[in-house]
PDB file of N, CA and C in Angstrom:
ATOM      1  N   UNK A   1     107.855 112.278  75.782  1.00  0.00           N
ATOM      2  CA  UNK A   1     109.190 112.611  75.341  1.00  0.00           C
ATOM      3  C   UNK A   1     109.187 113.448  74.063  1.00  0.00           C
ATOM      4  N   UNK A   2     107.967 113.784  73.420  1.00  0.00           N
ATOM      5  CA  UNK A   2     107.452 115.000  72.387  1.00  0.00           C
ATOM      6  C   UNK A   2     108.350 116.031  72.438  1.00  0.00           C
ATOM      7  N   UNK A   3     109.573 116.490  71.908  1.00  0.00           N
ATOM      8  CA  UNK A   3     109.867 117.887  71.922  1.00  0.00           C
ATOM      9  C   UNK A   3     108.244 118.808  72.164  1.00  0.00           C
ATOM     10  N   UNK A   4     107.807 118.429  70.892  1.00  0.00           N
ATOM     11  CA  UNK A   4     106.269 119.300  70.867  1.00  0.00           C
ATOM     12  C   UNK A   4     106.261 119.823  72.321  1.00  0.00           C
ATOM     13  N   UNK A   5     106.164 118.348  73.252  1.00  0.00           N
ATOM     14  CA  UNK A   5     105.150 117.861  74.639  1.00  0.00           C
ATOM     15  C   UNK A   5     106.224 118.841  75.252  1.00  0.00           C
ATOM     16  N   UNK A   6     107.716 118.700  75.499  1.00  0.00           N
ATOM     17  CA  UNK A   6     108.334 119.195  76.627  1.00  0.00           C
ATOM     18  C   UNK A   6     108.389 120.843  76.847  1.00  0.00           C
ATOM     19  N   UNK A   7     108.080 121.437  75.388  1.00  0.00           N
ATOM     20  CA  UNK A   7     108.201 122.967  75.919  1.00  0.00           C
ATOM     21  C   UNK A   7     106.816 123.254  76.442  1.00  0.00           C
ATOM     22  N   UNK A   8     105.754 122.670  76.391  1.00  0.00           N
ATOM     23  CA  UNK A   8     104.881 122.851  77.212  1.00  0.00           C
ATOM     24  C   UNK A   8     104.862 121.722  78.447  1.00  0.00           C
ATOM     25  N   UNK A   9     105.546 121.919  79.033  1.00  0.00           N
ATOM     26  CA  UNK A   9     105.444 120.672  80.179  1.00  0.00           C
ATOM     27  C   UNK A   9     104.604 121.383  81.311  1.00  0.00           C
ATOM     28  N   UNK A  10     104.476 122.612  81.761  1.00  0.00           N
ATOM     29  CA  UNK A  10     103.502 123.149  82.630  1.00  0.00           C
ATOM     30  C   UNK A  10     101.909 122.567  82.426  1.00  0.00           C
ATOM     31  N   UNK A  11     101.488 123.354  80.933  1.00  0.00           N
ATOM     32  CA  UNK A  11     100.631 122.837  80.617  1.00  0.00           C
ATOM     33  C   UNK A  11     100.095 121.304  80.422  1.00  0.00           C
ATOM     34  N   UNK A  12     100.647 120.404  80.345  1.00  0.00           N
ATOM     35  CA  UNK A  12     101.068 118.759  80.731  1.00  0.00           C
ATOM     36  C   UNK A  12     101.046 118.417  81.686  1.00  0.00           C
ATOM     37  N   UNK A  13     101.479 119.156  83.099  1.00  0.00           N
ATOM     38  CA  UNK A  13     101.456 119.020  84.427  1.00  0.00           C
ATOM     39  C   UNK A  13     100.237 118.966  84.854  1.00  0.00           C
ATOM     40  N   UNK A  14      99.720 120.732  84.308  1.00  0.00           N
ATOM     41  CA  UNK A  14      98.074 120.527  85.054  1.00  0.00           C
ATOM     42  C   UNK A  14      97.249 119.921  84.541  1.00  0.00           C
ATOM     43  N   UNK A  15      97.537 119.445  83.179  1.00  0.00           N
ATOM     44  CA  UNK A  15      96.381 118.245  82.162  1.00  0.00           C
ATOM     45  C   UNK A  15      96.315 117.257  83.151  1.00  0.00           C
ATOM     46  N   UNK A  16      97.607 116.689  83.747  1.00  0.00           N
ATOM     47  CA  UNK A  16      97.147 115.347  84.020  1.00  0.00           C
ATOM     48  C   UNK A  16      97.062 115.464  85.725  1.00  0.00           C
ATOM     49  N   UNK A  17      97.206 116.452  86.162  1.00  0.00           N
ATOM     50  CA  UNK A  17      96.483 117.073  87.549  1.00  0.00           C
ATOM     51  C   UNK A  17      95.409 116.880  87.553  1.00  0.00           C
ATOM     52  N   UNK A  18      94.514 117.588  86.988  1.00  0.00           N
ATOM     53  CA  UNK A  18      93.284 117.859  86.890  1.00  0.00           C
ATOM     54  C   UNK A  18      92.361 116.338  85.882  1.00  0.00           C
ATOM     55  N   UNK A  19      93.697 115.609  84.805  1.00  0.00           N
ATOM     56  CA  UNK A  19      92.387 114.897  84.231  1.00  0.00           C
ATOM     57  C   UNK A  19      93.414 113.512  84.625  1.00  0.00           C
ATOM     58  N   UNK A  20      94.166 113.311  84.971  1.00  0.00           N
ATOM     59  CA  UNK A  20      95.089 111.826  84.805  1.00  0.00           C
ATOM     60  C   UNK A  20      96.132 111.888  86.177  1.00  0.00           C
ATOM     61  N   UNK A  21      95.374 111.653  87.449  1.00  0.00           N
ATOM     62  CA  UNK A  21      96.583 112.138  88.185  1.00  0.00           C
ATOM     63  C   UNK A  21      97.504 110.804  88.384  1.00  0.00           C
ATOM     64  N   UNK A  22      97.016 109.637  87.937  1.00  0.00           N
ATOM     65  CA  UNK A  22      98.320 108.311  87.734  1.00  0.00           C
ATOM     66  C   UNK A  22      98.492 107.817  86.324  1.00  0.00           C
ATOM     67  N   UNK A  23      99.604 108.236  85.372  1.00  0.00           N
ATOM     68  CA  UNK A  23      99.475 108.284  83.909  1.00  0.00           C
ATOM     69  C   UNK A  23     100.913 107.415  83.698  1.00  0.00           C
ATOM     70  N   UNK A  24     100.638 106.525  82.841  1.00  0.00           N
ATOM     71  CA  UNK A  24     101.331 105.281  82.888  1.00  0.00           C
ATOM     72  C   UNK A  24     102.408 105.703  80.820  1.00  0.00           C
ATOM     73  N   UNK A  25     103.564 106.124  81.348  1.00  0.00           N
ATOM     74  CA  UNK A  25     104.237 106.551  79.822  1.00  0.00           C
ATOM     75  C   UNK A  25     104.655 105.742  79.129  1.00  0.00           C
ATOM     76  N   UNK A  26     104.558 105.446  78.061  1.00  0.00           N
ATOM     77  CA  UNK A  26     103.924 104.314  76.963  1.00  0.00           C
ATOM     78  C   UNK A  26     105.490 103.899  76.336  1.00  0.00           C
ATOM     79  N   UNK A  27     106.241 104.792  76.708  1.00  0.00           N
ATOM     80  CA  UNK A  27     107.508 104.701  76.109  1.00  0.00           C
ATOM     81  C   UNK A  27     108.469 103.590  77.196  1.00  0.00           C
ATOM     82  N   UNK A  28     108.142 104.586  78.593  1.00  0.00           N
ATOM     83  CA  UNK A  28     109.108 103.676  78.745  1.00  0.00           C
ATOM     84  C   UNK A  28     108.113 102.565  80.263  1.00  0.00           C
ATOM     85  N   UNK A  29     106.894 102.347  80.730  1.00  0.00           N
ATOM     86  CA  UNK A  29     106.126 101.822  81.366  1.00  0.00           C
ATOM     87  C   UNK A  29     106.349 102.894  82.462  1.00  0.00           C
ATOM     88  N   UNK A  30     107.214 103.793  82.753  1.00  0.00           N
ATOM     89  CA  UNK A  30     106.970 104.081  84.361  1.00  0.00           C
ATOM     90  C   UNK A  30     105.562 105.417  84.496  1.00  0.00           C
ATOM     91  N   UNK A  31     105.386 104.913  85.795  1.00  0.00           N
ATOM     92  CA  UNK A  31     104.422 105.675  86.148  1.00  0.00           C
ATOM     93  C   UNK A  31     104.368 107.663  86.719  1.00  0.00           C
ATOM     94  N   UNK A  32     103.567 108.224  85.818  1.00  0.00           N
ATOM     95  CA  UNK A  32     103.672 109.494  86.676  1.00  0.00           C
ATOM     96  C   UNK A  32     102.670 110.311  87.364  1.00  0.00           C
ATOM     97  N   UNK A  33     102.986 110.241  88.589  1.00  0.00           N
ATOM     98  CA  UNK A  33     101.912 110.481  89.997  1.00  0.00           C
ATOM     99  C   UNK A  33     102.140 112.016  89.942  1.00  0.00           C
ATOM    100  N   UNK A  34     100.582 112.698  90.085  1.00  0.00           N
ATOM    101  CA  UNK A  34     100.551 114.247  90.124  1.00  0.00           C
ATOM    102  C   UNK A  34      99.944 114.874  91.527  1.00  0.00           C
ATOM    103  N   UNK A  35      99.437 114.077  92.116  1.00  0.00           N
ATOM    104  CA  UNK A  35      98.326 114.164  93.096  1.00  0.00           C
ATOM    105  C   UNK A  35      99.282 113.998  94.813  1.00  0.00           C
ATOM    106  N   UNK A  36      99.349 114.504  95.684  1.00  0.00           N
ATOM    107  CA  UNK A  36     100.370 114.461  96.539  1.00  0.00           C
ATOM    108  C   UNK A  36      99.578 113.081  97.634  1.00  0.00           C
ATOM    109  N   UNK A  37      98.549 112.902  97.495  1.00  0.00           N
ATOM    110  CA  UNK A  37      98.043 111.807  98.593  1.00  0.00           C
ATOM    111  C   UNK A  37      98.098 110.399  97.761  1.00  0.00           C
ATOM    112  N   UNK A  38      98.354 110.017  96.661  1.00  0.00           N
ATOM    113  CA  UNK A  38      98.423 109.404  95.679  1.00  0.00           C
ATOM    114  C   UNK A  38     100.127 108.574  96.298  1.00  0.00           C
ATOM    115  N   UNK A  39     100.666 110.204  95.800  1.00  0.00           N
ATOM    116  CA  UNK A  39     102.364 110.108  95.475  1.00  0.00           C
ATOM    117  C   UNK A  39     102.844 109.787  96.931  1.00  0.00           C
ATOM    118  N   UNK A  40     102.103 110.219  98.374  1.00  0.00           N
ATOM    119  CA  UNK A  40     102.143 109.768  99.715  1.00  0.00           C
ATOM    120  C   UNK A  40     101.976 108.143 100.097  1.00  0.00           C
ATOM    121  N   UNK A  41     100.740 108.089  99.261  1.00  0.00           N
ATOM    122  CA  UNK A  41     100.559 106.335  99.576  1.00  0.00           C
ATOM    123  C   UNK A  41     101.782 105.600  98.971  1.00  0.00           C
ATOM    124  N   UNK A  42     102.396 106.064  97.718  1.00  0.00           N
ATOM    125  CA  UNK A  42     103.028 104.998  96.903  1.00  0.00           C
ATOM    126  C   UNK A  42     104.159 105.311  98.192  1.00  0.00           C
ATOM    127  N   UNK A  43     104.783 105.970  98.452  1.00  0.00           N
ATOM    128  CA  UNK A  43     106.202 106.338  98.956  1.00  0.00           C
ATOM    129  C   UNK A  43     106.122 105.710 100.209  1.00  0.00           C
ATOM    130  N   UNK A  44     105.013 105.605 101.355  1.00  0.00           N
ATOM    131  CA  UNK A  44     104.782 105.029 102.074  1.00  0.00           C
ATOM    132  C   UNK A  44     104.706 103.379 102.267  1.00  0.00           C
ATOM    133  N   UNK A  45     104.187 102.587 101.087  1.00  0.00           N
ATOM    134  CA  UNK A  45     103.796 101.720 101.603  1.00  0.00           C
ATOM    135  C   UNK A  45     105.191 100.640  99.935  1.00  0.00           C
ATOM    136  N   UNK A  46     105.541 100.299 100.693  1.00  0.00           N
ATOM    137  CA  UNK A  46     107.385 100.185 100.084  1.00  0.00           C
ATOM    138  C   UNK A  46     107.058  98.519  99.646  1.00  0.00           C
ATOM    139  N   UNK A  47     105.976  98.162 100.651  1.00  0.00           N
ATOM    140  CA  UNK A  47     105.703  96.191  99.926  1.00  0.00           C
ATOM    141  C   UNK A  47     105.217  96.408  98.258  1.00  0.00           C
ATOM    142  N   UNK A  48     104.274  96.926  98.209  1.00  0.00           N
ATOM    143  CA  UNK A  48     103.557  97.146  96.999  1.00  0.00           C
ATOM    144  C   UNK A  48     103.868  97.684  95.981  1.00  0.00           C
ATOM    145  N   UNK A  49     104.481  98.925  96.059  1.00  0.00           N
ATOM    146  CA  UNK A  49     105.371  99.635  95.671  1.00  0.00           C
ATOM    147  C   UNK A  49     106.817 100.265  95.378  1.00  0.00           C
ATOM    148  N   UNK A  50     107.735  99.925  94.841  1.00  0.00           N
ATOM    149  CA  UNK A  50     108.856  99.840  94.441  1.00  0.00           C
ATOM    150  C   UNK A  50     109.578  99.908  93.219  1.00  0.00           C
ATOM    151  N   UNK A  51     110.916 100.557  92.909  1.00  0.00           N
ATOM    152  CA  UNK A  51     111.449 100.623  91.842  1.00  0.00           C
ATOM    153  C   UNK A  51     112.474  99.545  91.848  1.00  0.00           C
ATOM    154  N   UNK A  52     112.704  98.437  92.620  1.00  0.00           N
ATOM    155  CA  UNK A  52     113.218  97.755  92.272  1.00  0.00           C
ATOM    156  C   UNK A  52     113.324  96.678  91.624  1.00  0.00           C
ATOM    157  N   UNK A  53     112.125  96.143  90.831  1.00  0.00           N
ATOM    158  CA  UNK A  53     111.007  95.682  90.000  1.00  0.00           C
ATOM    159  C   UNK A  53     111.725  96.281  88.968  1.00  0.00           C
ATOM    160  N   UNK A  54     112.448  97.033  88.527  1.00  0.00           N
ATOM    161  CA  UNK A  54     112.915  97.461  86.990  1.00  0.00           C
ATOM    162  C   UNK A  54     113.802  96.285  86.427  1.00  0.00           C
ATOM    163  N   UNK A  55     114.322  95.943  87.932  1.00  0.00           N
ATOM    164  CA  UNK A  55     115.554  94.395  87.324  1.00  0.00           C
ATOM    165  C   UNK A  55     114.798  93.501  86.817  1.00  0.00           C
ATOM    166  N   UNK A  56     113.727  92.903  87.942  1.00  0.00           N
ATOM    167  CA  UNK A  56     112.892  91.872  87.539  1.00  0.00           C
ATOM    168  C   UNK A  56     111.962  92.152  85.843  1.00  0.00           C
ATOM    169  N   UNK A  57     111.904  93.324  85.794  1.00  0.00           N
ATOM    170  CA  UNK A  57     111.362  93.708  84.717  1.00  0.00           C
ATOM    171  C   UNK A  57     112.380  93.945  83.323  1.00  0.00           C
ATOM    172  N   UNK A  58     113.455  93.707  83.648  1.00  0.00           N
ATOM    173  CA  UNK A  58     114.187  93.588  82.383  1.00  0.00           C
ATOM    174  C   UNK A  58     114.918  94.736  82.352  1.00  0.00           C
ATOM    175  N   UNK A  59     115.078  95.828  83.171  1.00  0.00           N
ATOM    176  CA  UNK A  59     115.673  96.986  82.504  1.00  0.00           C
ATOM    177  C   UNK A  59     117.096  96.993  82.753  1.00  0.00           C
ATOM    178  N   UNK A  60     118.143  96.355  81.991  1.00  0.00           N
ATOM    179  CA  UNK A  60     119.412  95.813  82.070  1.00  0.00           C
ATOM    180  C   UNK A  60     119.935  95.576  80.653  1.00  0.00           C
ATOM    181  N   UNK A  61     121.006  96.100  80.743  1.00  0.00           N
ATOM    182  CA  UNK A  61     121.442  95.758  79.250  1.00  0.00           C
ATOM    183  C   UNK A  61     121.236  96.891  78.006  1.00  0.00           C
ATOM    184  N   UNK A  62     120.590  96.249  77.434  1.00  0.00           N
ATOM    185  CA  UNK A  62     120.120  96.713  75.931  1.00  0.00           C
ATOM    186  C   UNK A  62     118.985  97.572  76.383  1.00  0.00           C
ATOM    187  N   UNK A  63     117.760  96.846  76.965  1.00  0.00           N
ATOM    188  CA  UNK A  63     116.575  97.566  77.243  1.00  0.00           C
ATOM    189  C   UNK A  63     116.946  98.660  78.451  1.00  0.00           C
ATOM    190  N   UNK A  64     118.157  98.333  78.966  1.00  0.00           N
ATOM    191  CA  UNK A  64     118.286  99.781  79.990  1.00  0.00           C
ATOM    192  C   UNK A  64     118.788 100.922  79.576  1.00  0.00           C
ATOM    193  N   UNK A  65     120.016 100.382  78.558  1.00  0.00           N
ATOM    194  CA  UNK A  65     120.495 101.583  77.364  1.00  0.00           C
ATOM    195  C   UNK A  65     119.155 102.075  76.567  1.00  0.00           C
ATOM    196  N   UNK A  66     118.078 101.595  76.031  1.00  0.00           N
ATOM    197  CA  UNK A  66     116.846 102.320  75.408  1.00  0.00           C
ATOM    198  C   UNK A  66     115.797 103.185  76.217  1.00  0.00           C
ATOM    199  N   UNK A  67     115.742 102.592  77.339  1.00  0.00           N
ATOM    200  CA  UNK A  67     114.865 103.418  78.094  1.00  0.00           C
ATOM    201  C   UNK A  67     115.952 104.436  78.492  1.00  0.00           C
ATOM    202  N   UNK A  68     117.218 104.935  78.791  1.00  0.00           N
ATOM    203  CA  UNK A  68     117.762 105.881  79.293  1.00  0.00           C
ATOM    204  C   UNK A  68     118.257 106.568  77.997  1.00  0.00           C
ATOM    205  N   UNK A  69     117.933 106.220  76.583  1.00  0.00           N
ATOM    206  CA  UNK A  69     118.041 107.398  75.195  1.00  0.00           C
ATOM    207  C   UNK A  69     116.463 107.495  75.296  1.00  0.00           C
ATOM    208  N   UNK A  70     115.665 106.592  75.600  1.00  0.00           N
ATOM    209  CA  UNK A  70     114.171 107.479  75.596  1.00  0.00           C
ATOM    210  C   UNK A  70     114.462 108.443  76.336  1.00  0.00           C
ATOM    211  N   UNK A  71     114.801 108.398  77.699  1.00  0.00           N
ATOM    212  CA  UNK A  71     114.223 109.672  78.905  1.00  0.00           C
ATOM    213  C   UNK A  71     115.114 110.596  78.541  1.00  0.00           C
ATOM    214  N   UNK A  72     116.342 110.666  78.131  1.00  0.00           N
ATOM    215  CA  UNK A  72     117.364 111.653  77.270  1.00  0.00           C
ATOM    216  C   UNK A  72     117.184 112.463  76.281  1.00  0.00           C
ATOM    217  N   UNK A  73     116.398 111.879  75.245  1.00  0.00           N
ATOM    218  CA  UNK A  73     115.778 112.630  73.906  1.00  0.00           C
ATOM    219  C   UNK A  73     115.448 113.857  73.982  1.00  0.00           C
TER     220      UNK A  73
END
């Protein structure tokens, strides 16, 4: 969420292409998949994988108002 980071976001893209293709953002826990057989398995297989785990995980309220001024910034 770096101003720095976002005007280079290309360059960020292929960093973690090439060196991090499942990179876990510290700000707000979610995950970002670069790799298309990666981003295939997650989308596919819906037991294991899911965003609906954000409830169970707390993101409601207070902590849902912070993570949505993190991803806003």
């Amino acid at each position: 969420m770096d101003p720095a980071v976002q005007s280079y976001l290309y360059k960020l893209y292929s960093f973690l292409y090439e060196e991090c293709p499942v990179y876990k953002m510290p700000e707000t826990g979610f995950y970002v998949v670069t790799k298309y057989d990666g981003l295939r398995k997650i989308l596919k297989d819906t037991e294991v994988f899911s965003n609906s785990s954000m409830v169970r995980q707390g993101l409601h309220g207070e902590n849902y108002k912070l993570q949505q001024s993190i991803l806003t910034e």
